[in-house]
PDB file of N, CA and C in Angstrom:
ATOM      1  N   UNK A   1      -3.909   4.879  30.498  1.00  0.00           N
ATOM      2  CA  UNK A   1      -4.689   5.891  31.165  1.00  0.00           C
ATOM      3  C   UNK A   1      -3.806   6.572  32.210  1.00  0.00           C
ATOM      4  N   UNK A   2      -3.589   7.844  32.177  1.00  0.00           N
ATOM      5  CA  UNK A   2      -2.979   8.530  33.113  1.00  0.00           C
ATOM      6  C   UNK A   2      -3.505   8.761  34.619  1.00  0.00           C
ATOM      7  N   UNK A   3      -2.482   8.698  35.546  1.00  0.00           N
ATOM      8  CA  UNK A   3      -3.450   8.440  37.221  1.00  0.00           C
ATOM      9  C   UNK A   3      -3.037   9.760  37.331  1.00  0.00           C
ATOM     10  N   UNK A   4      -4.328  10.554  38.208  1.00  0.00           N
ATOM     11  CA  UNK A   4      -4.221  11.604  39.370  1.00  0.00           C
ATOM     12  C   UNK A   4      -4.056  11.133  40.579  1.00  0.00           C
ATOM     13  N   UNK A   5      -2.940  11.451  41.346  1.00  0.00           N
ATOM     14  CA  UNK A   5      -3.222  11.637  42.808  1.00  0.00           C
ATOM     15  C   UNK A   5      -4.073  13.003  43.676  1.00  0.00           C
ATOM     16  N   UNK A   6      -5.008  12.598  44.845  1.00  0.00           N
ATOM     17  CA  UNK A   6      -5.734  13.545  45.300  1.00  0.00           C
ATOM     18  C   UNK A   6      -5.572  12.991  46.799  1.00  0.00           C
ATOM     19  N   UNK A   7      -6.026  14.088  47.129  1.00  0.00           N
ATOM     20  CA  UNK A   7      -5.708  14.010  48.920  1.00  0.00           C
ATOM     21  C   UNK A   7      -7.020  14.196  49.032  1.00  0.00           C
ATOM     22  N   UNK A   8      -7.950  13.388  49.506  1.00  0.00           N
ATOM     23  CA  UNK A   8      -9.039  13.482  49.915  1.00  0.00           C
ATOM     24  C   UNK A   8      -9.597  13.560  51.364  1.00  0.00           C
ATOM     25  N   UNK A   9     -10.918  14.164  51.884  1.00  0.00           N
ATOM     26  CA  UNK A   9     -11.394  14.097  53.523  1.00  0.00           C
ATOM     27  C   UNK A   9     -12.342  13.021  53.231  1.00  0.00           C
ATOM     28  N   UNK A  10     -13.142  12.440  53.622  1.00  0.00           N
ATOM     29  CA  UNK A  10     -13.902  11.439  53.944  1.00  0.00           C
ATOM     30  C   UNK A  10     -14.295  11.281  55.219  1.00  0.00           C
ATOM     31  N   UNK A  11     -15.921  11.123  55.845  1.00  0.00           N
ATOM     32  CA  UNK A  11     -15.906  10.754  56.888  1.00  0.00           C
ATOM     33  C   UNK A  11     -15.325   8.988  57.350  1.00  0.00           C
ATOM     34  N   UNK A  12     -15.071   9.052  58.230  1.00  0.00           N
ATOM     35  CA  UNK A  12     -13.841   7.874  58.943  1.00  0.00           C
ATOM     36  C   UNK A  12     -15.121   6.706  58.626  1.00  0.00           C
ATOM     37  N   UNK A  13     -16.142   6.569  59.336  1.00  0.00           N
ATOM     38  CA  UNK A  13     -17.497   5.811  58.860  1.00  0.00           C
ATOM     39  C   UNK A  13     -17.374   5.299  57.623  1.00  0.00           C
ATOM     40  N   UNK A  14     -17.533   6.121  56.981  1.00  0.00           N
ATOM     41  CA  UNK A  14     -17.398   5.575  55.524  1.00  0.00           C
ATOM     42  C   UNK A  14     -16.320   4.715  54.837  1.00  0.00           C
ATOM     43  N   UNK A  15     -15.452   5.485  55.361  1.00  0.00           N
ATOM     44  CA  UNK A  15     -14.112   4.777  55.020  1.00  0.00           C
ATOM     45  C   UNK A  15     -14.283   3.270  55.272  1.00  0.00           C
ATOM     46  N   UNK A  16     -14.711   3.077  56.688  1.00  0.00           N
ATOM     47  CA  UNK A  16     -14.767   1.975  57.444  1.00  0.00           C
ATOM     48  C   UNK A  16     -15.583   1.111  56.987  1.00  0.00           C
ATOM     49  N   UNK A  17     -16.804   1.694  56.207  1.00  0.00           N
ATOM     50  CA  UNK A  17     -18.236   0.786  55.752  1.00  0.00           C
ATOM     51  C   UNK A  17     -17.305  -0.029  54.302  1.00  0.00           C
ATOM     52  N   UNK A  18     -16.621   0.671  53.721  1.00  0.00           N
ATOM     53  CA  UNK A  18     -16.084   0.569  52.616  1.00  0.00           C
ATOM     54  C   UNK A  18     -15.032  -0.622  52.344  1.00  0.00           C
ATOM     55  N   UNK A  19     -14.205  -0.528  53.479  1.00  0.00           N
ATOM     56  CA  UNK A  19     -13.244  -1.586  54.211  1.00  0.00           C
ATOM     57  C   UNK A  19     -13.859  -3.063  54.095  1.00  0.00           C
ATOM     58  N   UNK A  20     -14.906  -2.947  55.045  1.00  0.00           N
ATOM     59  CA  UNK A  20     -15.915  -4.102  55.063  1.00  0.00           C
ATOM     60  C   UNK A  20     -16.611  -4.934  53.606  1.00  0.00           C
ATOM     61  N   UNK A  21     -16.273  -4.233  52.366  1.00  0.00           N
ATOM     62  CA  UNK A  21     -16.951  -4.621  51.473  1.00  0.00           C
ATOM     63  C   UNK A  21     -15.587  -4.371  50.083  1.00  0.00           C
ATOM     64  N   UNK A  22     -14.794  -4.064  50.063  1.00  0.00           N
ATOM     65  CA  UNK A  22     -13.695  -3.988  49.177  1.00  0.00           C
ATOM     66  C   UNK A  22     -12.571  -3.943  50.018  1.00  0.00           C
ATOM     67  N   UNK A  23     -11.580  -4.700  49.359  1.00  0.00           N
ATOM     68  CA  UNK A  23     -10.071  -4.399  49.883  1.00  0.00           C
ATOM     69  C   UNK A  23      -9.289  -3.355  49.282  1.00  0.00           C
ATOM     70  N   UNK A  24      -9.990  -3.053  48.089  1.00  0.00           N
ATOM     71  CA  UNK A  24      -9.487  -1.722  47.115  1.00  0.00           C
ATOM     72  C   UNK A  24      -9.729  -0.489  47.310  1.00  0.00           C
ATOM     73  N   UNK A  25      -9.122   0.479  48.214  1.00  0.00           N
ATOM     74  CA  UNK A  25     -10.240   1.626  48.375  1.00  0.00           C
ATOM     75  C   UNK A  25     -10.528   2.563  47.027  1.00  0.00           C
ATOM     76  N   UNK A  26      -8.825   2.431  46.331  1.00  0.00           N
ATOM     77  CA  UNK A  26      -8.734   3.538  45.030  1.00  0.00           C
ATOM     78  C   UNK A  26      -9.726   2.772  44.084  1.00  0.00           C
ATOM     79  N   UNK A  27     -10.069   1.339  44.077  1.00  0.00           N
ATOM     80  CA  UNK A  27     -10.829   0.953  43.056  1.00  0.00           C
ATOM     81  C   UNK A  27     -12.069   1.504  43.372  1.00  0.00           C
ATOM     82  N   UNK A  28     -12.579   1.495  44.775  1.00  0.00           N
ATOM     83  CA  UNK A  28     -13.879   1.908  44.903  1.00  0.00           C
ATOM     84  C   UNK A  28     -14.112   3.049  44.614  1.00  0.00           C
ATOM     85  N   UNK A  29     -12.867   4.278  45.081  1.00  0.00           N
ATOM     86  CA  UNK A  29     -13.684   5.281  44.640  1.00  0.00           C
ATOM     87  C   UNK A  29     -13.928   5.695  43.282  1.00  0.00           C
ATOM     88  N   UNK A  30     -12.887   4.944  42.348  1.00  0.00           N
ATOM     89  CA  UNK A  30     -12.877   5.188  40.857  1.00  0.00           C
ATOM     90  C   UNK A  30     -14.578   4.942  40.474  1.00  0.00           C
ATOM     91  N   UNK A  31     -14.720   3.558  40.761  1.00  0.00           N
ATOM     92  CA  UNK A  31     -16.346   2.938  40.530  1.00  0.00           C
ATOM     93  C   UNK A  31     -17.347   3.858  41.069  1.00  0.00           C
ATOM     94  N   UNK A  32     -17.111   4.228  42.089  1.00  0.00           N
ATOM     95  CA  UNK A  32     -17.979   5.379  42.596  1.00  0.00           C
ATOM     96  C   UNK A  32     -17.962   6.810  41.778  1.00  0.00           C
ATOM     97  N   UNK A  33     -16.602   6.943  41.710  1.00  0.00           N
ATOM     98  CA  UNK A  33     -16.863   8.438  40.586  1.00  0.00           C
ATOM     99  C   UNK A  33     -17.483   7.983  39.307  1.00  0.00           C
ATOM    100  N   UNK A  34     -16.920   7.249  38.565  1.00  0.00           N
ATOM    101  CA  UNK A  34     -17.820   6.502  37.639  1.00  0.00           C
ATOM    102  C   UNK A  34     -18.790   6.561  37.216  1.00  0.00           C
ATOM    103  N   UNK A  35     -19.860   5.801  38.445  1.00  0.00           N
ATOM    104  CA  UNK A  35     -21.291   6.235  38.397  1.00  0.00           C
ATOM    105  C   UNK A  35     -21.601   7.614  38.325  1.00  0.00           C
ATOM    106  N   UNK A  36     -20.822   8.531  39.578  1.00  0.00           N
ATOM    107  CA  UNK A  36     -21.637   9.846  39.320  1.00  0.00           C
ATOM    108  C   UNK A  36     -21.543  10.433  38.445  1.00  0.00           C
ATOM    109  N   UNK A  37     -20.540  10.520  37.833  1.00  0.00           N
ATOM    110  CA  UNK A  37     -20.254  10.956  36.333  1.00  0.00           C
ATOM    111  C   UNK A  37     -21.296  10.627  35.174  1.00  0.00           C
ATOM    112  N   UNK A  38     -21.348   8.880  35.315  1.00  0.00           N
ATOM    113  CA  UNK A  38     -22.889   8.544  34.449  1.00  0.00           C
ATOM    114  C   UNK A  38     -24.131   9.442  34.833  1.00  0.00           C
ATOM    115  N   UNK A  39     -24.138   8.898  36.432  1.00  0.00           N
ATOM    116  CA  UNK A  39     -25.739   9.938  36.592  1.00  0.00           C
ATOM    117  C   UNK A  39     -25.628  11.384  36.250  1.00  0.00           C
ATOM    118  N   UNK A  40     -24.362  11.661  36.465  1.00  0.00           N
ATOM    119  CA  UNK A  40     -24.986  13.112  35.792  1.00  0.00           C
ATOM    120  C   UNK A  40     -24.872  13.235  34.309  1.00  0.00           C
ATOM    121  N   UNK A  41     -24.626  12.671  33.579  1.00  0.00           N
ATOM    122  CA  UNK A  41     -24.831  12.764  32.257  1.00  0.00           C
ATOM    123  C   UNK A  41     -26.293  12.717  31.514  1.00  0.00           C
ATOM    124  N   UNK A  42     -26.301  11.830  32.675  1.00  0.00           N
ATOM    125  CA  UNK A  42     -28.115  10.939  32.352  1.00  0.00           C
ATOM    126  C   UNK A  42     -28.702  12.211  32.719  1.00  0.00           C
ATOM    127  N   UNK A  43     -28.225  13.002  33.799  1.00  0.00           N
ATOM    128  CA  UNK A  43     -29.222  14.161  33.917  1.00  0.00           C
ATOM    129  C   UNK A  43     -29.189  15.396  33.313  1.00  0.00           C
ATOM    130  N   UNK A  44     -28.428  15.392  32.535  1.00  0.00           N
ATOM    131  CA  UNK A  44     -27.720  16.539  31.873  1.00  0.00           C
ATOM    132  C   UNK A  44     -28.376  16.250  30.377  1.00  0.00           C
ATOM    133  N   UNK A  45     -28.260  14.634  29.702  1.00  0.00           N
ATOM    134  CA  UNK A  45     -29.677  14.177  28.533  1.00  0.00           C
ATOM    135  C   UNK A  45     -31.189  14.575  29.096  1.00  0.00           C
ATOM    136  N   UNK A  46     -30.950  14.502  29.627  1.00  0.00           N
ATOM    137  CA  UNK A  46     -32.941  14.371  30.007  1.00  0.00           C
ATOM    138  C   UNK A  46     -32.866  15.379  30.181  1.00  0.00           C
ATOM    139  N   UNK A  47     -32.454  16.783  30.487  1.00  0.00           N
ATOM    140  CA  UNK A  47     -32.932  17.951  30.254  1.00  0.00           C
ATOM    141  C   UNK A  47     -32.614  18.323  29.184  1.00  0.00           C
ATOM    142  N   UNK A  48     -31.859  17.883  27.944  1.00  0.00           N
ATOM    143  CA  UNK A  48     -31.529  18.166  26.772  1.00  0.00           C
ATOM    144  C   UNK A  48     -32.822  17.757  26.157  1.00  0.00           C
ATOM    145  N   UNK A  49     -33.693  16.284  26.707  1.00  0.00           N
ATOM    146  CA  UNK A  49     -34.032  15.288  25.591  1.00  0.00           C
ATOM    147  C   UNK A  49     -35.256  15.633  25.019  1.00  0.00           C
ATOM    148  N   UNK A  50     -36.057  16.864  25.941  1.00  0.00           N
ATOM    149  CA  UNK A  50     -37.011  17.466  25.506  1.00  0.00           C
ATOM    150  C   UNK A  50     -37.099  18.556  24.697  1.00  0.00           C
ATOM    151  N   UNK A  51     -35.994  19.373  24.287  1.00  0.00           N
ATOM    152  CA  UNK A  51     -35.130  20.057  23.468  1.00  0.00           C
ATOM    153  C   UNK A  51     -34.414  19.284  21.716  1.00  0.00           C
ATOM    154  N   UNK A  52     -34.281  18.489  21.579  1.00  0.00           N
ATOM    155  CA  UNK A  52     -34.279  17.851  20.551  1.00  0.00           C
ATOM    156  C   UNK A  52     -35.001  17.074  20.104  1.00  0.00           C
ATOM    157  N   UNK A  53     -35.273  17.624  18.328  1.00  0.00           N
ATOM    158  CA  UNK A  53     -36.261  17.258  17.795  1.00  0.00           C
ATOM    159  C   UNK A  53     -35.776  15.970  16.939  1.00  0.00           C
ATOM    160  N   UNK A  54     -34.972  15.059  16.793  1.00  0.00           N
ATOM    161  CA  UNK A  54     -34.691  13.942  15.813  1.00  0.00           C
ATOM    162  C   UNK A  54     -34.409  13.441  17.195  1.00  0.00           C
ATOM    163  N   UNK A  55     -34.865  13.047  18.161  1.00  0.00           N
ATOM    164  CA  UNK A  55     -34.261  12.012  19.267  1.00  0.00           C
ATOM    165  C   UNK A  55     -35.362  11.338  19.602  1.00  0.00           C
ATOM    166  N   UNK A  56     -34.922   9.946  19.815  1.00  0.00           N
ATOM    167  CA  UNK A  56     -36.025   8.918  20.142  1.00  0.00           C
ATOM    168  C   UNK A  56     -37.018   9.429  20.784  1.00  0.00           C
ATOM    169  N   UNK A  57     -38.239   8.328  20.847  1.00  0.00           N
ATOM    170  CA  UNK A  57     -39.197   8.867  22.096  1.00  0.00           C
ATOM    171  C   UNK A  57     -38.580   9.082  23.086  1.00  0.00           C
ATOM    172  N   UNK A  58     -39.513   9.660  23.981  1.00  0.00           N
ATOM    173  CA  UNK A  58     -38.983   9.636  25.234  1.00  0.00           C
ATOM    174  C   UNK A  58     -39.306   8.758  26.299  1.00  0.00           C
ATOM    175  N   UNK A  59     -40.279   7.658  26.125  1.00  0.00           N
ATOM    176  CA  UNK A  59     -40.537   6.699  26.869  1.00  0.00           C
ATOM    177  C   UNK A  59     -39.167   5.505  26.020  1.00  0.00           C
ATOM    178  N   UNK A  60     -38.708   5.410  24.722  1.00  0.00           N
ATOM    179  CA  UNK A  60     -37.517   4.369  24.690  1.00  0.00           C
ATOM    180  C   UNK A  60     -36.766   5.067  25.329  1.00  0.00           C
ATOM    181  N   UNK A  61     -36.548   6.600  25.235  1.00  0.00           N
ATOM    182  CA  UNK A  61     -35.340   6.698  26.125  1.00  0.00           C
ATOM    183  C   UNK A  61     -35.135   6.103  27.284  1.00  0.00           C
ATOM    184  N   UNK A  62     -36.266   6.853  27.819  1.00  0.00           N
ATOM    185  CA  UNK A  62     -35.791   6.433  29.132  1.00  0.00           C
ATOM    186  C   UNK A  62     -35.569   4.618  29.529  1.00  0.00           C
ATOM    187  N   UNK A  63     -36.312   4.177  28.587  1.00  0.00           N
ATOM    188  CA  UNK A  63     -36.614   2.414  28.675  1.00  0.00           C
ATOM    189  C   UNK A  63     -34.994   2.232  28.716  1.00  0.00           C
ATOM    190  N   UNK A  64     -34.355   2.753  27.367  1.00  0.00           N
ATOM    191  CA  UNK A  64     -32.867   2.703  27.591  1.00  0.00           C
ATOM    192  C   UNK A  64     -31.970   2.470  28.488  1.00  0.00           C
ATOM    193  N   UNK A  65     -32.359   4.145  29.274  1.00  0.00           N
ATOM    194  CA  UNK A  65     -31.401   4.500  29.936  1.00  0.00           C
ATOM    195  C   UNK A  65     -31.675   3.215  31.269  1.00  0.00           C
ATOM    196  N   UNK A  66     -33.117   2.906  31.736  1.00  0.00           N
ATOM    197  CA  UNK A  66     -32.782   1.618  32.146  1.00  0.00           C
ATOM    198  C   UNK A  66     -32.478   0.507  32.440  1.00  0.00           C
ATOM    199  N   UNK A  67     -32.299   0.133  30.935  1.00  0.00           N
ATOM    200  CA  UNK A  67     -31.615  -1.155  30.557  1.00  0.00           C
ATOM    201  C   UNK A  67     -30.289  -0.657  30.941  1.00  0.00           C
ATOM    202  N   UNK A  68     -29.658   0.516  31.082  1.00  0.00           N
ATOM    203  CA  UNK A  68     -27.948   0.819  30.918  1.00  0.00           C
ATOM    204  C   UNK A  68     -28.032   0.000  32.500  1.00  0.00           C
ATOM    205  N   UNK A  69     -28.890   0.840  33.243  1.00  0.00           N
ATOM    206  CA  UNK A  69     -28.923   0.807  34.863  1.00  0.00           C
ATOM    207  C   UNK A  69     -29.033  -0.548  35.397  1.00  0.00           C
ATOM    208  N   UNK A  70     -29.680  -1.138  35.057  1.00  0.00           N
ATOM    209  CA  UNK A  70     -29.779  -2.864  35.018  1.00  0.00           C
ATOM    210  C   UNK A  70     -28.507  -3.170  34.716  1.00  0.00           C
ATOM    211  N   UNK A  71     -28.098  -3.114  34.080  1.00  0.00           N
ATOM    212  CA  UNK A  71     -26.790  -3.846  32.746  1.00  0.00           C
ATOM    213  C   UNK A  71     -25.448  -3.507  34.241  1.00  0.00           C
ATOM    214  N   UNK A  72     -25.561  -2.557  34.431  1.00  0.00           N
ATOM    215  CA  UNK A  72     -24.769  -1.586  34.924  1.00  0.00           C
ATOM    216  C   UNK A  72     -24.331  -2.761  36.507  1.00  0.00           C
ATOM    217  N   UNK A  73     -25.657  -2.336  37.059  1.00  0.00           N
ATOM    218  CA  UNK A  73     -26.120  -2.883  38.570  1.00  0.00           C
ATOM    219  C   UNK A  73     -25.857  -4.190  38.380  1.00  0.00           C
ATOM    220  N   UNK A  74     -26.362  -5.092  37.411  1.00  0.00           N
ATOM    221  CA  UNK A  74     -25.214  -6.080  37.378  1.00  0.00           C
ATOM    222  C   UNK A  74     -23.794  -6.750  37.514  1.00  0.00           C
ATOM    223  N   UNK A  75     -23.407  -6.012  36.437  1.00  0.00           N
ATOM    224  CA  UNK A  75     -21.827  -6.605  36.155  1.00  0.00           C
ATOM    225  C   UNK A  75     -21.147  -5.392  37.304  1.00  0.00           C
ATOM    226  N   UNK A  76     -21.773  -4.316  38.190  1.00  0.00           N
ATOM    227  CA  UNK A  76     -20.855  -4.203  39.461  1.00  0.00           C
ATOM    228  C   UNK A  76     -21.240  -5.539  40.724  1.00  0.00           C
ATOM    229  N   UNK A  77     -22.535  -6.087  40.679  1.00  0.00           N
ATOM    230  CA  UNK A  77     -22.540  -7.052  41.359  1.00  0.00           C
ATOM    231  C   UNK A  77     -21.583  -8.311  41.419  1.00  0.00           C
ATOM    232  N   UNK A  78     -21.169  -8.758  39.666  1.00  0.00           N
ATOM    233  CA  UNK A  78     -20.295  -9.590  39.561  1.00  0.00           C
ATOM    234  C   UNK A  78     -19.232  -9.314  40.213  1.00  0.00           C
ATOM    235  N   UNK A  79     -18.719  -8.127  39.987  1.00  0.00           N
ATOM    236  CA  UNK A  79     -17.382  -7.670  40.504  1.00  0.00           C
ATOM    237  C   UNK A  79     -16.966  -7.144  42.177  1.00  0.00           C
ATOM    238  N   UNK A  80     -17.567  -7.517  42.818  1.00  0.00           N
ATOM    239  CA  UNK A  80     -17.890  -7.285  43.745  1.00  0.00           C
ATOM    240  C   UNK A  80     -16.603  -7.992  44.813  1.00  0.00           C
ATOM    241  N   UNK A  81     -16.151  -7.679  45.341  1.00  0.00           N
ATOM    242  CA  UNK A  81     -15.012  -8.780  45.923  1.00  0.00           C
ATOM    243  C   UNK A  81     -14.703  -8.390  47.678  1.00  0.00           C
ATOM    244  N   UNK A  82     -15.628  -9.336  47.789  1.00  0.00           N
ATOM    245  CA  UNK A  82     -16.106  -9.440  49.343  1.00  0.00           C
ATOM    246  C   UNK A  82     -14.918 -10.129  49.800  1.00  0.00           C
TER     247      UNK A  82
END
């Protein structure tokens, strides 16, 4: 996988909250972009999902997309390195 470097602002707070709970900052923010990238996908389906006609219900969907979120919220809990 190829790395970008970025020069980022951040409030100092944050930085600091972040410190307290990972020793990795580049890992965190990867995990953090991560997610938002998921959530917006998830939101970018669900305005599709009413628009397509061969796609599951929309109550499994969404049942789905919560099992991802569970699944998800988990195994970042495992990984967690306090």
């Amino acid at each position: 996988m190829a790395v970008v470097k970025k020069t980022i602002s951040i409030p100092e707070d944050i930085y600091r909250d972040t410190q307290k709970f990972s020793k990795n900052f580049s890992k965190t923010v990867v995990e953090s972009l991560e997610e938002y990238v998921k959530k917006k996908k998830r939101e970018h389906l669900l305005c599709l999902a009413g628009e397509l006609e061969d796609f599951e219900d929309g109550r499994e969907f969404i049942e789905n997309i919560r099992k991802e979120d569970k699944k998800a919220n988990m195994e970042r809990a495992e990984n967690w390195d306090i």
